[in-house]
Protein backbone atom coordinates (compact mmCIF):
# COMPACT_ATOMS: atom_id res chain seq x y z
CA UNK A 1 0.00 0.00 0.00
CA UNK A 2 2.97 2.25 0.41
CA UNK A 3 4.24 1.66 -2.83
CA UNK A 4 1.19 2.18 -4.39
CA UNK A 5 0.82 5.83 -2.52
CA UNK A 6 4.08 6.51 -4.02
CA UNK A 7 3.33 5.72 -7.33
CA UNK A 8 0.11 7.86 -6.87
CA UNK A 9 2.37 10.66 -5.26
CA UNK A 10 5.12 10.53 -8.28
CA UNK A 11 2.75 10.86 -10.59
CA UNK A 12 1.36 14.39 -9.24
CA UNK A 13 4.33 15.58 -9.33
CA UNK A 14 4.81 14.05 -12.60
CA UNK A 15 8.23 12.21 -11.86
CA UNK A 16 8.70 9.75 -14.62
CA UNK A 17 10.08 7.16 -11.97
CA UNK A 18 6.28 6.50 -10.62
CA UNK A 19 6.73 3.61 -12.71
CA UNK A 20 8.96 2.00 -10.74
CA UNK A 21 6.41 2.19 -8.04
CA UNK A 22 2.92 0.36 -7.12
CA UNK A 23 1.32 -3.04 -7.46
CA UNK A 24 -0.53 -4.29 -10.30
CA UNK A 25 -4.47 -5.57 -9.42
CA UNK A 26 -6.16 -7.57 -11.45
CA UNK A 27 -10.00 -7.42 -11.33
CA UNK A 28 -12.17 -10.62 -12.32
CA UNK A 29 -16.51 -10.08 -11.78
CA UNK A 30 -18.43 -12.72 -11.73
CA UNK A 31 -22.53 -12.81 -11.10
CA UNK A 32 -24.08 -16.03 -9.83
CA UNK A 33 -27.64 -16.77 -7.80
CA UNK A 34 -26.70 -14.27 -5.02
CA UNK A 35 -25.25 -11.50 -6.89
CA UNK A 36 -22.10 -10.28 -8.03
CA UNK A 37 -18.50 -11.00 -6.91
CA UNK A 38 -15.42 -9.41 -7.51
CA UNK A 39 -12.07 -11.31 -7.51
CA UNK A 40 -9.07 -9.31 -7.34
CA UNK A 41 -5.43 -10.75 -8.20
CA UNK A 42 -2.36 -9.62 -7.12
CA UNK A 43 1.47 -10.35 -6.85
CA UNK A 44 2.58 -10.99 -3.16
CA UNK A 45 5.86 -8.94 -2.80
CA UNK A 46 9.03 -11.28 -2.26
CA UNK A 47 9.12 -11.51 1.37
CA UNK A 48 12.27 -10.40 3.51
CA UNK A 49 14.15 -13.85 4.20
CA UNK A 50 15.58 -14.67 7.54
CA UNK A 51 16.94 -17.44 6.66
CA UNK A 52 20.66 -17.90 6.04
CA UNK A 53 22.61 -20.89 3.98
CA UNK A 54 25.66 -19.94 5.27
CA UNK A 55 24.88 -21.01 8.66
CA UNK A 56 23.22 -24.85 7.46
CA UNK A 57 20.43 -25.76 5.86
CA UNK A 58 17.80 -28.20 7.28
CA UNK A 59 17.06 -31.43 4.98
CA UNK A 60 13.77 -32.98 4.94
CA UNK A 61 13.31 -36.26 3.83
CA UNK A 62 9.29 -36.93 2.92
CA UNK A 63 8.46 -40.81 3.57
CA UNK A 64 5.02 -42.85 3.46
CA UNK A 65 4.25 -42.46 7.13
CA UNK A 66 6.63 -39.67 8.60
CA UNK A 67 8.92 -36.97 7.58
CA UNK A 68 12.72 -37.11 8.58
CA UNK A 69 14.51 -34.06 9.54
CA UNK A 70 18.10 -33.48 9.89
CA UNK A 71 19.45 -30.01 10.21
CA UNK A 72 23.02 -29.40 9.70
CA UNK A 73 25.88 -26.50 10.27
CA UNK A 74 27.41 -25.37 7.09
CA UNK A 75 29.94 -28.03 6.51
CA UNK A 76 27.31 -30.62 5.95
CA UNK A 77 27.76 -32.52 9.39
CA UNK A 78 24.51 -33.47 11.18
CA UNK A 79 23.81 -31.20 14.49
CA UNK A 80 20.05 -32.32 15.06
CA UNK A 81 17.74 -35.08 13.70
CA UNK A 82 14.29 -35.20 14.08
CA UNK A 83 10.81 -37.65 13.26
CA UNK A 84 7.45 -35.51 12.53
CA UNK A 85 5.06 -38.60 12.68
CA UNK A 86 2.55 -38.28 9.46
CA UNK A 87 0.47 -41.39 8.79
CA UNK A 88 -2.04 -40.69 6.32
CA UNK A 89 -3.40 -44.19 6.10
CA UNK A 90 -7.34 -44.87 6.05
CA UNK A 91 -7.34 -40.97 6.52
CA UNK A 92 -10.25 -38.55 5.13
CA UNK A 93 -9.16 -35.87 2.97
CA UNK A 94 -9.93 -33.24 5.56
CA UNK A 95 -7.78 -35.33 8.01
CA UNK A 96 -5.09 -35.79 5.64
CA UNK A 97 -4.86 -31.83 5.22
CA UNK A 98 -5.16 -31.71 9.14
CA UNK A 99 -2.16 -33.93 9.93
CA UNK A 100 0.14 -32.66 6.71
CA UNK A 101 -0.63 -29.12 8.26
CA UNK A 102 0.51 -29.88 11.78
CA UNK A 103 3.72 -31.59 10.38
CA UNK A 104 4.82 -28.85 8.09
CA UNK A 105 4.15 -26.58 10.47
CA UNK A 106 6.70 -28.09 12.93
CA UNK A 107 9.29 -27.98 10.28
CA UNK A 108 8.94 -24.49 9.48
CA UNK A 109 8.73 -23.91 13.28
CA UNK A 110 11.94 -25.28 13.57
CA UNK A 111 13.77 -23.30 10.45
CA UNK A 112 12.29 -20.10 12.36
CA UNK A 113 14.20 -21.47 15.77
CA UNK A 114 17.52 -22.11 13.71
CA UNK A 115 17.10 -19.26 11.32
CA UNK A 116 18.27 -21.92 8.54
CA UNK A 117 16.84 -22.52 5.34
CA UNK A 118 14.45 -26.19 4.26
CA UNK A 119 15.92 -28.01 1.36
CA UNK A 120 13.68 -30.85 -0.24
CA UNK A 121 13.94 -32.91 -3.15
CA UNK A 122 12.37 -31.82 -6.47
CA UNK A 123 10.85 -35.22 -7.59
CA UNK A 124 7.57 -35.56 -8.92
CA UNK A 125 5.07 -37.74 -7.01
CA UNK A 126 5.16 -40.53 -9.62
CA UNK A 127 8.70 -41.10 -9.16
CA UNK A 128 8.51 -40.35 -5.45
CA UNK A 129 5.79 -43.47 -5.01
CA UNK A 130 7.67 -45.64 -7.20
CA UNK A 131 11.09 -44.43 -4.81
CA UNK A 132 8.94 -45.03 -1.95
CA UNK A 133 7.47 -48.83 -2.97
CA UNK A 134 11.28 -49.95 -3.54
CA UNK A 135 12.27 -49.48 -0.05
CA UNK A 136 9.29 -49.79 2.19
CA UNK A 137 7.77 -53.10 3.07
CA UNK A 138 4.22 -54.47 2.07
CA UNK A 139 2.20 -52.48 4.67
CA UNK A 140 4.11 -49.27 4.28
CA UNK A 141 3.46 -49.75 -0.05
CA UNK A 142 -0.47 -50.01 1.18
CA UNK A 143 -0.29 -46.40 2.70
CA UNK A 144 0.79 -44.64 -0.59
CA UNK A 145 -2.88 -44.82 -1.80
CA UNK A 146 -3.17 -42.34 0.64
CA UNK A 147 -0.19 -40.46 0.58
CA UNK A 148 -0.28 -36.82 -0.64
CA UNK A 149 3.33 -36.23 -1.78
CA UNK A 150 2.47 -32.86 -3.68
CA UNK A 151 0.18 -31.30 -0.89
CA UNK A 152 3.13 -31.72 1.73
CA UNK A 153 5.53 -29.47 -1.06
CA UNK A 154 2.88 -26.94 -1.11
CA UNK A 155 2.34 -26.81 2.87
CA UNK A 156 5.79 -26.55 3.64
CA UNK A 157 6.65 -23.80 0.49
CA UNK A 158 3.60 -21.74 1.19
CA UNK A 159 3.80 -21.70 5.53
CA UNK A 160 7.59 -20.78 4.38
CA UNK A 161 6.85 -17.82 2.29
CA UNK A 162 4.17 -16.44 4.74
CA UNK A 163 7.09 -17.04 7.89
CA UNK A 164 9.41 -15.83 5.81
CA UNK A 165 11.86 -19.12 5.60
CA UNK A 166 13.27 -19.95 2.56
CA UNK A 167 12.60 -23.54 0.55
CA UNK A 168 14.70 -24.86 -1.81
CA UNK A 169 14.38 -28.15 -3.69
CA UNK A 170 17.45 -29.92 -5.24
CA UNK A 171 18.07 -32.82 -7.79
CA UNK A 172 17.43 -36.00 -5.73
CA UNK A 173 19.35 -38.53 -7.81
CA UNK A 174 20.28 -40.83 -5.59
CA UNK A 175 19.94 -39.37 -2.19
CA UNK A 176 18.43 -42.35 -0.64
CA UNK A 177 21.51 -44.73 -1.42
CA UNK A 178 23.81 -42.01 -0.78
CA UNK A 179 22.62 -41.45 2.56
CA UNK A 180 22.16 -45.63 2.59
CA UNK A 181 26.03 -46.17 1.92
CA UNK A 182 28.01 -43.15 3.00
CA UNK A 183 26.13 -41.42 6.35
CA UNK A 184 24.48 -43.73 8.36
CA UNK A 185 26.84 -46.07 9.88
CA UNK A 186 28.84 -42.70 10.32
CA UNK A 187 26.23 -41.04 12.45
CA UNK A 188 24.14 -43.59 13.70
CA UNK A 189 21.05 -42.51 11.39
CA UNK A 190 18.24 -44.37 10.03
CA UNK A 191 18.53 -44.43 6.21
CA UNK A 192 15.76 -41.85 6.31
CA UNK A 193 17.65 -39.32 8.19
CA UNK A 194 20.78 -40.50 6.38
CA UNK A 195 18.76 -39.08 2.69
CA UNK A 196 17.85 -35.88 4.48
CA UNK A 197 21.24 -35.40 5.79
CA UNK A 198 22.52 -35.50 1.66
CA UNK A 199 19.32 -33.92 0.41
CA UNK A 200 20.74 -30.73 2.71
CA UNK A 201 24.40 -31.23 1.87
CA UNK A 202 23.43 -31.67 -2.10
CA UNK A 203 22.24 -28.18 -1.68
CA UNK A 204 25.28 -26.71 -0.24
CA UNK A 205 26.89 -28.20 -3.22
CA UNK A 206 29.05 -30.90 -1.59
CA UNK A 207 30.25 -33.58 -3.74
CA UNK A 208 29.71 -37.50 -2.68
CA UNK A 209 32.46 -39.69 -3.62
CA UNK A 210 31.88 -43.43 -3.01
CA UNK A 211 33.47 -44.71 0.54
CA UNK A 212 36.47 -46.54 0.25
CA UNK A 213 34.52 -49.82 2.16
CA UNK A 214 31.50 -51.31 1.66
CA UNK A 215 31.09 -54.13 4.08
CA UNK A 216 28.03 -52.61 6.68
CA UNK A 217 25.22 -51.16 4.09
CA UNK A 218 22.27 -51.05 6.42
CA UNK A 219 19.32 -52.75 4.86
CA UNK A 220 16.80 -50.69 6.71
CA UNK A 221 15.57 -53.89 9.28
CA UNK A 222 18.52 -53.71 11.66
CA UNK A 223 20.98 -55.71 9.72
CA UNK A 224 23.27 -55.07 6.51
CA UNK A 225 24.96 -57.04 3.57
CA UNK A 226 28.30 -56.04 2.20
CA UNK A 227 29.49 -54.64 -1.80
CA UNK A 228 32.59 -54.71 -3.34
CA UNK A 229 33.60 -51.19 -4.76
CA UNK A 230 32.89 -50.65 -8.56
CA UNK A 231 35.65 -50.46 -11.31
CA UNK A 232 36.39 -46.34 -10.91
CA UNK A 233 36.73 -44.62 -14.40
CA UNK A 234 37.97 -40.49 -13.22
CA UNK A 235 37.07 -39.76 -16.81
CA UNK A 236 33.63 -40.49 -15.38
CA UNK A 237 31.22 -38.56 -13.66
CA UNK A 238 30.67 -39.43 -9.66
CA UNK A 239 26.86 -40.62 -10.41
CA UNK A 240 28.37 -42.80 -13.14
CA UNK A 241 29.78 -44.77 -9.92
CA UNK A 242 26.91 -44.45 -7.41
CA UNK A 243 24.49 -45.63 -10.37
CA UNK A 244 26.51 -48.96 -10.64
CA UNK A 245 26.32 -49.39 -7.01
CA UNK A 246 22.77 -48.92 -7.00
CA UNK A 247 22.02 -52.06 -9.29
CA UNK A 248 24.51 -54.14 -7.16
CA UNK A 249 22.96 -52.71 -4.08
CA UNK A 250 19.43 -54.32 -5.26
CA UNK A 251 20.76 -57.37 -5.95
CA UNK A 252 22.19 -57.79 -3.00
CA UNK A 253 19.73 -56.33 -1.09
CA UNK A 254 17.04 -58.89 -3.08
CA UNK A 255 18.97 -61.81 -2.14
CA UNK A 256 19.76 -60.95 1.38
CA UNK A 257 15.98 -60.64 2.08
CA UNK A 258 15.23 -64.11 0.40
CA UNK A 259 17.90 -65.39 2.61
CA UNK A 260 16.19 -64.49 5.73
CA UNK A 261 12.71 -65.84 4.63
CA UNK A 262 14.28 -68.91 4.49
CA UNK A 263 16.48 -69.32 7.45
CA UNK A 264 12.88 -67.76 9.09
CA UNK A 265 10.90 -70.72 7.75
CA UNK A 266 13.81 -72.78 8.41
CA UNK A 267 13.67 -71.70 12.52
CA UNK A 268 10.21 -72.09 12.20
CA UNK A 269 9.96 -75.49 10.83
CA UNK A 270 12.84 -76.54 13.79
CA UNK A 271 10.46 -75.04 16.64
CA UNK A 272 7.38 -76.71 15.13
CA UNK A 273 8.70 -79.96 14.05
CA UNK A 274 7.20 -79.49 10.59
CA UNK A 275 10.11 -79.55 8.22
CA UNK A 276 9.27 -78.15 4.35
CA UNK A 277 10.04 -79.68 1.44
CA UNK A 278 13.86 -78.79 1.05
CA UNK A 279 14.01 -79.99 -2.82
CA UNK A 280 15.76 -77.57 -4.73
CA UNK A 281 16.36 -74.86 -2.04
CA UNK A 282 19.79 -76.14 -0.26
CA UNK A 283 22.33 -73.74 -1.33
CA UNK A 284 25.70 -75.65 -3.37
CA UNK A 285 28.15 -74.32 -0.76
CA UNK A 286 26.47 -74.77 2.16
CA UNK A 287 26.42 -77.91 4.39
CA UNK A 288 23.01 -79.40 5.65
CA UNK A 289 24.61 -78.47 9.31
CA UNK A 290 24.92 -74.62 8.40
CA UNK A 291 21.56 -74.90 7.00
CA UNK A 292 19.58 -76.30 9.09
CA UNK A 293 21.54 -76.55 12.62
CA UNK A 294 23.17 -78.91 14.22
CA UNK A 295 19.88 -80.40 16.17
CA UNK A 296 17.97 -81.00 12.95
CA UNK A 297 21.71 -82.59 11.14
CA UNK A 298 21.74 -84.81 14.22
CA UNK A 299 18.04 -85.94 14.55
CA UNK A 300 18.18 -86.26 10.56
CA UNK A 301 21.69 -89.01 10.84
CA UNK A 302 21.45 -90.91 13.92
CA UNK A 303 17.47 -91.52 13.90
């Protein structure tokens, strides 16, 4: 409004520079049952940011039944993590809208605390549910019917603007198995945390080389398998190398999960004393005794 008495003012006096001055309105009237209406558009003026990069960022990972947080200083190292519970399962739409409110809300709340900047990925929700459905298990894919993946971007830019915190989205090739790999054995963080810790650090433009070992790759249920390190071409560029891992990573990933089906049906079978139908399913380089314990090897020889 003071702009727009300035402009008014200027021109009075006519000062060519009254152009520079004011806010356009745009004027839409429209008559229905009741009457008419007038709807009047304008440009919101660019807000004055408090937010600083230099001093961190704060990366936000956005998952199928939570979002992780992990804010860090400005040499990329983790300082706080945080889970904003946000289960949207056998919600109603007004519900939904409820919950994502509340949970954006808290992470704006906490950029206005830290004066720091939110940095998310820029993935469209297509790719983010197919993301999603690769590393969650059966009941968390069931929750993405449900899962609003482009009203939680809005929430958390348009609460930003209006607080005046500054959201930035980055390129989120490979995040997740960046995070995966390289951060969370280092810091103790769940691979969620881990992805929000390099969605931040991708923003403050730090570059991820591949670790040196690969023997402890969490596999997101408390255990790990182990990679050997891809042939390295410098010619190359560093994704070249993280996009080989990734295809190892799934294999080995895929395997080590049917591995522990078995050796669960296997326990199972022991406790019960109903043992499957091992046809086919004994591994060449195992022994029976590694494969089915030394009880069942012993009841199975000497009966």
């Amino acid at each position: 409004m003071i702009d727009c008495r300035q402009r008014q003012l200027l021109s009075h006096l006519k000062d060519p520079n009254y152009q520079n001055h004011g806010q356009a309105l745009s004027c839409r009237f429209k008559r229905d049952e009741k009457g008419w209406s007038i709807f009047v558009t304008t440009t919101l003026p660019k807000p004055q940011w408090k937010t600083d990069k230099n001093r961190g960022v704060i990366g936000v990972d956005i998952n199928t039944d939570h979002l992780a947080l992990v804010e860090t200083d400005r040499f990329g190292n983790p300082l706080i993590k945080e889970t904003i519970p946000l289960n949207l399962y056998g919600k109603t739409q007004k519900q939904a809208l409820a919950l994502i409110g509340d949970a954006c809300a808290n992470v704006i709340a906490h950029a206005e605390k830290t004066l720091k900047p939110v940095v998310l990925e820029d993935l469209d929700f297509q790719k983010k549910k197919r993301q999603l459905r690769e590393k969650s298990t059966s009941f968390q894919a069931r929750k993405l019917s449900s899962f609003s993946y482009q009203s939680i971007l809005t929430h958390i830019k348009s609460r930003g603007w209006s607080k005046q915190i500054e959201v930035y989205q980055v390129n989120p090739a490979y995040t997740s198995l960046i995070g995966r790999v390289k951060f969370s054995n280092r810091y103790g963080l769940s691979i969620h945390h881990a992805a929000a810790l390099c969605i931040g650090r991708r923003f403050l433009n730090f570059s991820e080389k591949i670790p040196r070992h690969l023997e402890k790759i969490p596999d997101g249920r408390n255990g790990h398998v182990a990679l050997s390190l891809p042939v390295r071409n410098r010619d190359q560029h560093v994704w070249t190398f993280w996009r080989s891992l990734s295809k190892k990573l799934k294999v080995a990933l895929a395997a080590h999960f049917r591995t522990q089906r078995s050796l669960s049906t296997l326990k199972a079978a022991l406790e019960t004393g109903n043992l499957p139908d091992l046809v086919g399913e004994t591994p060449a380089h195992e022994s029976s005794t590694q494969l089915l314990g030394w009880r069942l090897y012993e009841k199975c020889t000497f009966a």
